[in-house]
Every structure is written in structure tokens, then in C-alpha cells.
C-alpha atoms as a PDB file:
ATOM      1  CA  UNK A   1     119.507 -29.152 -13.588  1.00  0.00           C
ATOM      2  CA  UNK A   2     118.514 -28.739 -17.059  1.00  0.00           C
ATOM      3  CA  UNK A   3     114.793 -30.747 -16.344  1.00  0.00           C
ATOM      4  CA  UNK A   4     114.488 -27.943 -14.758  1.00  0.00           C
ATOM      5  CA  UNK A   5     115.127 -25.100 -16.998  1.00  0.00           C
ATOM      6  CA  UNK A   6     113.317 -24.001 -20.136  1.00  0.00           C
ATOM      7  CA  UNK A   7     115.302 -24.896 -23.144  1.00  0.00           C
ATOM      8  CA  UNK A   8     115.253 -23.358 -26.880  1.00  0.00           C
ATOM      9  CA  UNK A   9     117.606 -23.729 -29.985  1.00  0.00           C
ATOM     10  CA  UNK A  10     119.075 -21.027 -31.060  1.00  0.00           C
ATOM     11  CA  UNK A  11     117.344 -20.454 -34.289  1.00  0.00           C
ATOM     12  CA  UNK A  12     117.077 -17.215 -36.867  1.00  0.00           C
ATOM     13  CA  UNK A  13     113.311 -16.982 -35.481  1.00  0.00           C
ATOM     14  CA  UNK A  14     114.382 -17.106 -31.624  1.00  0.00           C
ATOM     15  CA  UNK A  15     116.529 -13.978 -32.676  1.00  0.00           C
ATOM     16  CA  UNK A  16     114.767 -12.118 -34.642  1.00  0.00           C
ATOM     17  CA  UNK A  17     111.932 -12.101 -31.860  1.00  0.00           C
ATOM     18  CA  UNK A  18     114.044 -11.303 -29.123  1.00  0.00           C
ATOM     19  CA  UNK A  19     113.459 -14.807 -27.039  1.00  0.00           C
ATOM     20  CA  UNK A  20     116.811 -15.684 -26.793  1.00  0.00           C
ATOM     21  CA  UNK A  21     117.214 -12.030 -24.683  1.00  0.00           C
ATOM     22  CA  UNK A  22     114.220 -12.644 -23.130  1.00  0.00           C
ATOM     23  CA  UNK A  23     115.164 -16.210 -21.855  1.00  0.00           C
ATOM     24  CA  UNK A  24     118.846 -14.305 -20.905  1.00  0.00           C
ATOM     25  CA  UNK A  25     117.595 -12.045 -19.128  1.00  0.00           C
ATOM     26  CA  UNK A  26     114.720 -14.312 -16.893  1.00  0.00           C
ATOM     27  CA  UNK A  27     117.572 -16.206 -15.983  1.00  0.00           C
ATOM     28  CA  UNK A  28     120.253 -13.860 -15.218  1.00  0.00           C
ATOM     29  CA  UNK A  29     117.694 -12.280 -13.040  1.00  0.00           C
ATOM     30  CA  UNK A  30     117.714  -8.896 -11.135  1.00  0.00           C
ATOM     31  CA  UNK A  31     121.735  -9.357 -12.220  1.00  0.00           C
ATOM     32  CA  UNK A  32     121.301  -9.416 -15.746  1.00  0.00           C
ATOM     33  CA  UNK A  33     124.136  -8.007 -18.037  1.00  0.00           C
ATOM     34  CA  UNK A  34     122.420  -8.642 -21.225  1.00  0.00           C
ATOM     35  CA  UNK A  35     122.891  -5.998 -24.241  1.00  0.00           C
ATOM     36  CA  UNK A  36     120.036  -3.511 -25.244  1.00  0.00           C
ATOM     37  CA  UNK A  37     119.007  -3.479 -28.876  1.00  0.00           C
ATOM     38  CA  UNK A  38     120.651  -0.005 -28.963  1.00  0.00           C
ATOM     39  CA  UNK A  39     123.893  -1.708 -27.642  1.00  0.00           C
ATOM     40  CA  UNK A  40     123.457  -3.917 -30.030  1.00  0.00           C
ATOM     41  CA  UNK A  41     123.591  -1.719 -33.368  1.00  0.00           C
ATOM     42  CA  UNK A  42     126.195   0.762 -31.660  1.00  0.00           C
ATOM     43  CA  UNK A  43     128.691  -2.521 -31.510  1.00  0.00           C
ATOM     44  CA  UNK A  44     127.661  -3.692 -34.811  1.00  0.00           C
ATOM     45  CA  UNK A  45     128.122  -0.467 -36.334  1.00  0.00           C
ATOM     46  CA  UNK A  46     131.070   0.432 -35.083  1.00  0.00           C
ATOM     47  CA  UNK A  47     132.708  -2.770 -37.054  1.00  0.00           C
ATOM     48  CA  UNK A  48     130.072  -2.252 -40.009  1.00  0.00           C
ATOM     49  CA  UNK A  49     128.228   0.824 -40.649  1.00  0.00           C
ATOM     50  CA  UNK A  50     124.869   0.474 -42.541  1.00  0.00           C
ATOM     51  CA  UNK A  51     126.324   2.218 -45.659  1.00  0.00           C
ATOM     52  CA  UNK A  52     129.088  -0.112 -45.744  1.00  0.00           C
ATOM     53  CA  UNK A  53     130.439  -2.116 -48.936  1.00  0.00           C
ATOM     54  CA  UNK A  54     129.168  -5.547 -48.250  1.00  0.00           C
ATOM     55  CA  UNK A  55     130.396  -6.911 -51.380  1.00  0.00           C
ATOM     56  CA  UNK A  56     132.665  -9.367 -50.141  1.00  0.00           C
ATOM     57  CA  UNK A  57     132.230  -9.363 -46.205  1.00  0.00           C
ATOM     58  CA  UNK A  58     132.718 -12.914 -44.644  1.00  0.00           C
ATOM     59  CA  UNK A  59     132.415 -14.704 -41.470  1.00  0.00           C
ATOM     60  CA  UNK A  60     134.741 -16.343 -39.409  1.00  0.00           C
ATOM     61  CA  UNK A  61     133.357 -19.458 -37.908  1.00  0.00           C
ATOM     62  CA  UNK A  62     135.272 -21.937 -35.677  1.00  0.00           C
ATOM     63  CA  UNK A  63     132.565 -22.824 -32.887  1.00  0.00           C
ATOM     64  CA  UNK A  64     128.763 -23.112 -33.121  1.00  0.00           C
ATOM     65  CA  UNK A  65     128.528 -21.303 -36.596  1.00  0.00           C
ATOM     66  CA  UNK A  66     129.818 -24.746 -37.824  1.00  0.00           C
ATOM     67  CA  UNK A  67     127.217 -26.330 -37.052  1.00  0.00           C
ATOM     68  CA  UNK A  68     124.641 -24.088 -36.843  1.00  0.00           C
ATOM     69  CA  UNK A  69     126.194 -21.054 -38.621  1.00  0.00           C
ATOM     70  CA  UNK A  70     121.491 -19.816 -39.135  1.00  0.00           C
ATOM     71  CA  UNK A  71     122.924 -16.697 -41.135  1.00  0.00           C
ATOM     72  CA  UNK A  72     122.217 -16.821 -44.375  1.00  0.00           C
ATOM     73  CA  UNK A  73     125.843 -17.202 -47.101  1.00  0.00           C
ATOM     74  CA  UNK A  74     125.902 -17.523 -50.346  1.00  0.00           C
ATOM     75  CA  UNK A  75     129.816 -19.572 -50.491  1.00  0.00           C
ATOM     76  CA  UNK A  76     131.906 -21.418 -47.571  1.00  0.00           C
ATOM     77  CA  UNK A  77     135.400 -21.934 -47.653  1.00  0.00           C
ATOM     78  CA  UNK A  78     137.526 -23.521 -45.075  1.00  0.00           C
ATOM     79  CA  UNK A  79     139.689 -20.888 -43.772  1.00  0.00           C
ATOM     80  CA  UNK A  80     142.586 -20.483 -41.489  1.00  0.00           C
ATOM     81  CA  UNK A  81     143.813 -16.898 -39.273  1.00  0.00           C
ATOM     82  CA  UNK A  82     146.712 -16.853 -37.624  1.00  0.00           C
ATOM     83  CA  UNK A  83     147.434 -15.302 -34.145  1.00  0.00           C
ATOM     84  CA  UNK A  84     144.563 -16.948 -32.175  1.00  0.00           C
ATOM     85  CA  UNK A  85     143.783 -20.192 -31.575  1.00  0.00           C
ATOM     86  CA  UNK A  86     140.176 -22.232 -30.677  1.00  0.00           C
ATOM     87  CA  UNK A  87     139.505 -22.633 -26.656  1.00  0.00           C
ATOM     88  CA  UNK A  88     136.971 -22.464 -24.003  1.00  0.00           C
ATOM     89  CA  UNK A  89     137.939 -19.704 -22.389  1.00  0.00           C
ATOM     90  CA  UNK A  90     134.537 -18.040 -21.998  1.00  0.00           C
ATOM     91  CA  UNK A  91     132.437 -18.689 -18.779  1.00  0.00           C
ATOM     92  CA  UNK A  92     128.618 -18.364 -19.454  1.00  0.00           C
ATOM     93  CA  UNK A  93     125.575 -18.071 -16.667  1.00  0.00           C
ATOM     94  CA  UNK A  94     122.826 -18.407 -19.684  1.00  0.00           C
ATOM     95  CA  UNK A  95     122.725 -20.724 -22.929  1.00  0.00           C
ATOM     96  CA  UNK A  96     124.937 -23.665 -21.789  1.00  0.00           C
ATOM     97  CA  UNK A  97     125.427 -22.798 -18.179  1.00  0.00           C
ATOM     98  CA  UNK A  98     123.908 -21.290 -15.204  1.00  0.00           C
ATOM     99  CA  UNK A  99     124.621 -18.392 -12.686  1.00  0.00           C
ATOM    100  CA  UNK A 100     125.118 -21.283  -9.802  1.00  0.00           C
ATOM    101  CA  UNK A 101     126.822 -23.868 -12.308  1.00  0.00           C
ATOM    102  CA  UNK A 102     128.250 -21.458 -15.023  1.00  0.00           C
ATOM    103  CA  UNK A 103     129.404 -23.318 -17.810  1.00  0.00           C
ATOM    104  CA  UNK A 104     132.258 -22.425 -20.542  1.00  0.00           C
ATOM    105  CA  UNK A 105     131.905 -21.742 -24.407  1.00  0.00           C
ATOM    106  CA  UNK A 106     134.301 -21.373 -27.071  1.00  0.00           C
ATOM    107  CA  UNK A 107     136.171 -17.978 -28.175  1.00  0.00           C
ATOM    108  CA  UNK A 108     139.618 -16.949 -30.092  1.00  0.00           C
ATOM    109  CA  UNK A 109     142.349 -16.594 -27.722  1.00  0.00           C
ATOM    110  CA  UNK A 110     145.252 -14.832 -28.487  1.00  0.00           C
ATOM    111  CA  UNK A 111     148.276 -17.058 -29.865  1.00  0.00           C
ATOM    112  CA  UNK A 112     148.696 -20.202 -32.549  1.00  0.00           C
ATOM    113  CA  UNK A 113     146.269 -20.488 -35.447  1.00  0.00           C
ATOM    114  CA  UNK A 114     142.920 -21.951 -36.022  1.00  0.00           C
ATOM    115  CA  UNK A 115     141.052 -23.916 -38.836  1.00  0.00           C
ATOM    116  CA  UNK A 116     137.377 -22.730 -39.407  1.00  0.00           C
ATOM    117  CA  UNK A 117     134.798 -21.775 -41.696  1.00  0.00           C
ATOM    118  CA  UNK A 118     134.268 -18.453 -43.382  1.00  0.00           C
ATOM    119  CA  UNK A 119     130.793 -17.757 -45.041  1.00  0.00           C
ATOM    120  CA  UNK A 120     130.421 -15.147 -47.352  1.00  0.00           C
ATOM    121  CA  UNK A 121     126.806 -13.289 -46.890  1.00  0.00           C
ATOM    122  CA  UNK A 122     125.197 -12.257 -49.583  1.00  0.00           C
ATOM    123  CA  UNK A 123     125.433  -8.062 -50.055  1.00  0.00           C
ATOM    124  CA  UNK A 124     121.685  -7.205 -50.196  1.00  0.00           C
ATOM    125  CA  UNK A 125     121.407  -8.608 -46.861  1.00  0.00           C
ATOM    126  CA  UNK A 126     124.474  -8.752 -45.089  1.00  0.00           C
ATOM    127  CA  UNK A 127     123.771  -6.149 -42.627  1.00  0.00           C
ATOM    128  CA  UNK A 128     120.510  -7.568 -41.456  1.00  0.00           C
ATOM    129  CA  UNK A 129     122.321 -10.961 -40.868  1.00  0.00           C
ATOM    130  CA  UNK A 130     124.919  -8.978 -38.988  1.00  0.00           C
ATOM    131  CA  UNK A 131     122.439  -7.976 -36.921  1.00  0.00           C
ATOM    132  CA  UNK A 132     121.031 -11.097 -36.375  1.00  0.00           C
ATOM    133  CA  UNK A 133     124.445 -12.241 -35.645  1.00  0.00           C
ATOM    134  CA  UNK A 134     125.574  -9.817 -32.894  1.00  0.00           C
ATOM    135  CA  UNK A 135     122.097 -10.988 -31.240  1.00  0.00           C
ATOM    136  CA  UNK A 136     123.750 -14.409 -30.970  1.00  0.00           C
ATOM    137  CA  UNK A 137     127.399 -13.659 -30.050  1.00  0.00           C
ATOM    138  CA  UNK A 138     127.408 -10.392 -28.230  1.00  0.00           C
ATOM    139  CA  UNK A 139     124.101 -10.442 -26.279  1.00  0.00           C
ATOM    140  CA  UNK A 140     126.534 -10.033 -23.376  1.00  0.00           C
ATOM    141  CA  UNK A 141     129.390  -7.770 -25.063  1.00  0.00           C
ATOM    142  CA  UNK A 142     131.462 -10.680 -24.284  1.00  0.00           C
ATOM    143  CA  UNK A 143     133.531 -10.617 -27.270  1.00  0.00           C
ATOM    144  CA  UNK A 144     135.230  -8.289 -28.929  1.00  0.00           C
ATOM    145  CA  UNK A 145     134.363  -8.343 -33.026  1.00  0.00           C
ATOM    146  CA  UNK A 146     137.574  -8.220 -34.888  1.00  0.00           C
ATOM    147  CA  UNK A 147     139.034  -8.166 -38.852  1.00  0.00           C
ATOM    148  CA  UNK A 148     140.901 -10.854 -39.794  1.00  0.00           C
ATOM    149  CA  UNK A 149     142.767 -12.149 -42.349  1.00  0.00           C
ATOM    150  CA  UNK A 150     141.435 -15.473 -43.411  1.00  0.00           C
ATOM    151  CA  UNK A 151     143.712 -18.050 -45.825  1.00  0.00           C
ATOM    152  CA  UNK A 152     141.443 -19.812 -48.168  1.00  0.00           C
ATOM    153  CA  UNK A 153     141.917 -21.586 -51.313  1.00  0.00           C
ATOM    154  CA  UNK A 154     140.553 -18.843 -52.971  1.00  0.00           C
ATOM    155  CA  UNK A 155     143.579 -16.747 -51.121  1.00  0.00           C
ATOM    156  CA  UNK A 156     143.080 -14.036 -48.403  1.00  0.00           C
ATOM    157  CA  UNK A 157     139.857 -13.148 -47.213  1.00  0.00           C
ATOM    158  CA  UNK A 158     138.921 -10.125 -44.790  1.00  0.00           C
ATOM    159  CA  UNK A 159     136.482 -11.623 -42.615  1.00  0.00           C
ATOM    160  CA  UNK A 160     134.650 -10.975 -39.173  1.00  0.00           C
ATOM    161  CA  UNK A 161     135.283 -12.921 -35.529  1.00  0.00           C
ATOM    162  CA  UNK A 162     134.505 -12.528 -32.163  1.00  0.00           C
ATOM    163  CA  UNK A 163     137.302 -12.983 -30.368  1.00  0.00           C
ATOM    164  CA  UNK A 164     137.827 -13.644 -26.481  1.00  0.00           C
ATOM    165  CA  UNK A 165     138.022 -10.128 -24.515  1.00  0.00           C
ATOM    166  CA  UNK A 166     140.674 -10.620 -21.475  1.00  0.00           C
ATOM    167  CA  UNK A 167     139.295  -7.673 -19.851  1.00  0.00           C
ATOM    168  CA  UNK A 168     135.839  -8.970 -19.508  1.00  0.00           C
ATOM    169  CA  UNK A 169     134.847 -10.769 -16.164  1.00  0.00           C
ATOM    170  CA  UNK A 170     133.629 -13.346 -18.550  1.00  0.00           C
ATOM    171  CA  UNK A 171     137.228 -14.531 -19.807  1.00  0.00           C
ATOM    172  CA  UNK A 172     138.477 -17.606 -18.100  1.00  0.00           C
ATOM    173  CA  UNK A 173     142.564 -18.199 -18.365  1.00  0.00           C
ATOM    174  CA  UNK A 174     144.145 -20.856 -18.856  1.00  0.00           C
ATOM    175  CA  UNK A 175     142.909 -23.482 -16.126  1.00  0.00           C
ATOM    176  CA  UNK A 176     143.868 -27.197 -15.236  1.00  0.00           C
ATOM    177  CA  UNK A 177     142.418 -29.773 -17.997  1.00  0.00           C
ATOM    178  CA  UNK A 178     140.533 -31.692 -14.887  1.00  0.00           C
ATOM    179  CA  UNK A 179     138.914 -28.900 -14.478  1.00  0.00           C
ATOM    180  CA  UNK A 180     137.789 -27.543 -17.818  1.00  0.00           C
ATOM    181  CA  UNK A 181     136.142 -31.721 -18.363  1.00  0.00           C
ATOM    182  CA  UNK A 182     134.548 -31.029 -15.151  1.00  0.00           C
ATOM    183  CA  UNK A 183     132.878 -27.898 -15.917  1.00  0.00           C
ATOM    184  CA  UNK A 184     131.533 -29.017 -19.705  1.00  0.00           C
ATOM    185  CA  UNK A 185     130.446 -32.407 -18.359  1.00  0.00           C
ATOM    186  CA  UNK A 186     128.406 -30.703 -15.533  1.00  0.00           C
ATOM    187  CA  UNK A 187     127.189 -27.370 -16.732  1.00  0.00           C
ATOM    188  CA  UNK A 188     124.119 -26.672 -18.476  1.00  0.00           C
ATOM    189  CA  UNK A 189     121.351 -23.507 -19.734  1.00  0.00           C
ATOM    190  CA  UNK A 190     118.486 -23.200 -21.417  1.00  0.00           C
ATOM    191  CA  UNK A 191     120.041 -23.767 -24.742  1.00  0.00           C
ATOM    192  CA  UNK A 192     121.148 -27.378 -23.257  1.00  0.00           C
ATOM    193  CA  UNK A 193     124.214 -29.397 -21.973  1.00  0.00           C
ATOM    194  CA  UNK A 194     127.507 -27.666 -22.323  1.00  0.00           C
ATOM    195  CA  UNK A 195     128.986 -31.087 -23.166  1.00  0.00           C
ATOM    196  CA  UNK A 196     127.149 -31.281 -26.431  1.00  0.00           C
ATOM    197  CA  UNK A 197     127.988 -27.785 -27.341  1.00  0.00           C
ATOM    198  CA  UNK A 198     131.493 -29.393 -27.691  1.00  0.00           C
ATOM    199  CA  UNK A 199     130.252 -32.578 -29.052  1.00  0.00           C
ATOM    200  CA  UNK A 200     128.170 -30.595 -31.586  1.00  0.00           C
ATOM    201  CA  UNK A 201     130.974 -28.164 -32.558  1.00  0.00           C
ATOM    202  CA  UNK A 202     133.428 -31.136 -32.999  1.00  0.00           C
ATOM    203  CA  UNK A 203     131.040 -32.815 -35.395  1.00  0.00           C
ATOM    204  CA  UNK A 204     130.796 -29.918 -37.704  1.00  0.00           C
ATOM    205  CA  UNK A 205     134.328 -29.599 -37.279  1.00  0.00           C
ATOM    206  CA  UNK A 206     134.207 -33.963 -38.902  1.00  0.00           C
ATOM    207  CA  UNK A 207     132.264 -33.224 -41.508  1.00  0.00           C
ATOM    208  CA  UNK A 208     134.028 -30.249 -42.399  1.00  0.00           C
ATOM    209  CA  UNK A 209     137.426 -31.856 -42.494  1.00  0.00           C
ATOM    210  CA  UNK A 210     138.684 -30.256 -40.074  1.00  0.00           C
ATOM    211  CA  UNK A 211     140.946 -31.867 -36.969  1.00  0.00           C
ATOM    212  CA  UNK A 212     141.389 -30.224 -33.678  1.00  0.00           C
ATOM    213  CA  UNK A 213     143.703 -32.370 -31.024  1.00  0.00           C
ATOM    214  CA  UNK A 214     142.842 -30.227 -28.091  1.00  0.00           C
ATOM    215  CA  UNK A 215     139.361 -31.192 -28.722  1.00  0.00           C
ATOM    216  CA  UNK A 216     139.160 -34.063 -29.766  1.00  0.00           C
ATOM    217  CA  UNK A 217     141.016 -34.755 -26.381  1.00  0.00           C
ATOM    218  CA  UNK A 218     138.528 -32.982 -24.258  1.00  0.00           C
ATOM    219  CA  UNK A 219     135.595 -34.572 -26.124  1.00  0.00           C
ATOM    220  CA  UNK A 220     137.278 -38.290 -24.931  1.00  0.00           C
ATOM    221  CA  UNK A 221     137.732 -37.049 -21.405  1.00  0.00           C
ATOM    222  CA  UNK A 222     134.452 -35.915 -20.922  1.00  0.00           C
ATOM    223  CA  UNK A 223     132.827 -38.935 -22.651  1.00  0.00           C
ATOM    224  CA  UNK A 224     134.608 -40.948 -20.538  1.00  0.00           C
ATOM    225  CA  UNK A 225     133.843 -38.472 -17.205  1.00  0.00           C
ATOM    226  CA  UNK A 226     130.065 -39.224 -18.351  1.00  0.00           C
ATOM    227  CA  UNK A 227     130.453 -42.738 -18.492  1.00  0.00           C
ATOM    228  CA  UNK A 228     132.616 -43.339 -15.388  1.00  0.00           C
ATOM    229  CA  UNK A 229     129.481 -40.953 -13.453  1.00  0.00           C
ATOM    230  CA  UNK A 230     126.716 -42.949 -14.829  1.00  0.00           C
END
């Protein structure tokens, strides 16, 4: 239960110390898969070198980074990307689950479109808050960080996601709805209930502008899961 678990927000200081890691790794356990710093800047490099042209790099947001995007922008711009499309199709034993009630998060999957955010970061520090970034998202190489094209009203922008990685034991297909409501209405880590991971999300997503029917249905069926249970 989460009364029973230490519980921290993900902020920029809970990365930049480590404790998000830390917390990871206490409760993964002897078990735990959680990225090395070194890990860390290999994968971040790999998409973004430390000499790179920062000048206009953006960020794709379309889950938690809506809300709480903690990297630091200088302009956001509703965006669009084709060829993947919002889900929870990511199972997680730390943050909003547990390794004996793992709980899901949201990724890219491959097909349809999705409606986010894309923040520009400001050159002079753009790679520091890409580091500070893959300590959020791939603290458990989860994801795989892609290039995509993002339609704006400004036009096309190149921007960064992490996308959902089909070869990772992490991925969960495609699974009956009953299923997914029971998970987020049950699951729960030290960064809190899955269900208001989604309920979160889908309020950035409201005061954004932004409408998601897949959602916005999941968000009534496990409201009313909640309320039937109480």
C-alpha cells in the first residue's frame, strides 16, 4: 500500500541529487535494473552529443512533461507527430507501481498520431536539462529516445521522445480495457497512485486544449471503479 511506502515528487532537485535512483533502487531491491550515471550519458549522448547544435532542440511531451514538464524551455507549442499514438503500455515496479502490484505508465506506441507539447530548451543549457531529463525517463532504459517530426503552428519541428521499446520486458501489449482500469486504480510507488498519474496527465492535457477519447474514457472508468470500491 502506498501508507506504506516512502513517497517523493519528482522534482529538478530529486534529480539532480540522485534520490529518485536512490528511492528506485531501495525498492527494486537485490533485483534492481536501474541505469548507472555512465548509462545514463552513453544513452543521452548517443541521441545528443555534448558538442551538439542546441539551437533549436525541442521536447516532445504527451504524458507527465505536461504537467510537470521541471526542464527548463524558453517557448511551448502544441505539437502533433504522426506514427505513434499516446497509451499505457509501460509496466513499472517503482514510481507509480510496485514489484508485487506493478503499475502501468504512459509511452508512444507505434501507429495513429498524438497531440502533445513540445518545449524548446534554451541552447546554453540544453544539454544539462537533457541530462536531467534522461534521469527521469530512462532511469530504467525503458524507452527508446527517438527524432521526430513535430507539426506546430510555427510548422515542423525536430524534436526529442521516448518512445515505447517492444523489446523491453517492460512493454505491455495491447490488453483488455477491464484490465488496464484495474491495474491504474490499484497500483501505486513511491511517487504515488498510478490513478492520478492519469488524472494528472489528463488535466494538463485540459488546460492545454488538448482532447484525448481513449483517456478521457479510462479516466471515467476508473473514477467510477474507485467509487463503486469505496
Amino acid at each position: 500500500m502506498i501508507s506504506e511506502l516512502k513517497t517523493t515528487r519528482i522534482t529538478r532537485e530529486a534529480l539532480q541529487d540522485w534520490r529518485v535512483a536512490t528511492m528506485a533502487r531501495e525498492q527494486y531491491g537485490a533485483d534492481a535494473r536501474v541505469a548507472t550515471e555512465d548509462q545514463l550519458l552513453e544513452s543521452r549522448r548517443a541521441m545528443v552529443p555534448d558538442d551538439a547544435d542546441c539551437r533549436d532542440l525541442w521536447v516532445f511531451g504527451y504524458g507527465s512533461l505536461i504537467f510537470n514538464p521541471i526542464i527548463a524551455h524558453d517557448q511551448r507549442l502544441l505539437a502533433r507527430t504522426h506514427g505513434y499514438h499516446r497509451r499505457f503500455c509501460l509496466w513499472t515496479k517503482i514510481g507509480r507501481g510496485s514489484p508485487e502490484c506493478p503499475g502501468l505508465v504512459l509511452s508512444l506506441d507505434h501507429g495513429g498520431s498524438c497531440v502533445g507539447v513540445g518545449f524548446r530548451l534554451n541552447p546554453e543549457t540544453a544539454i544539462a536539462e537533457l541530462d536531467l531529463l534522461w534521469r527521469r525517463e530512462m532511469l530504467t532504459l525503458a524507452y527508446n529516445a527517438r527524432w521526430l517530426r513535430l507539426h506546430t503552428a510555427e510548422g515542423i519541428k525536430r524534436g526529442l521522445a521516448f518512445v515505447a521499446n517492444p523489446e523491453r520486458p517492460a512493454y505491455a501489449p495491447p490488453m483488455p480495457f477491464e484490465d488496464t482500469v484495474t491495474t491504474i486504480s490499484t497500483a501505486a510507488g513511491f511517487n504515488g497512485y498510478c490513478r492520478d498519474y492519469l488524472f494528472e496527465t489528463l488535466a494538463g492535457m485540459y488546460e492545454c486544449g488538448i482532447r484525448d477519447r481513449a483517456m478521457e474514457k479510462l479516466a471515467k472508468a476508473v473514477s467510477e471503479r474507485l467509487a463503486s470500491s469505496a
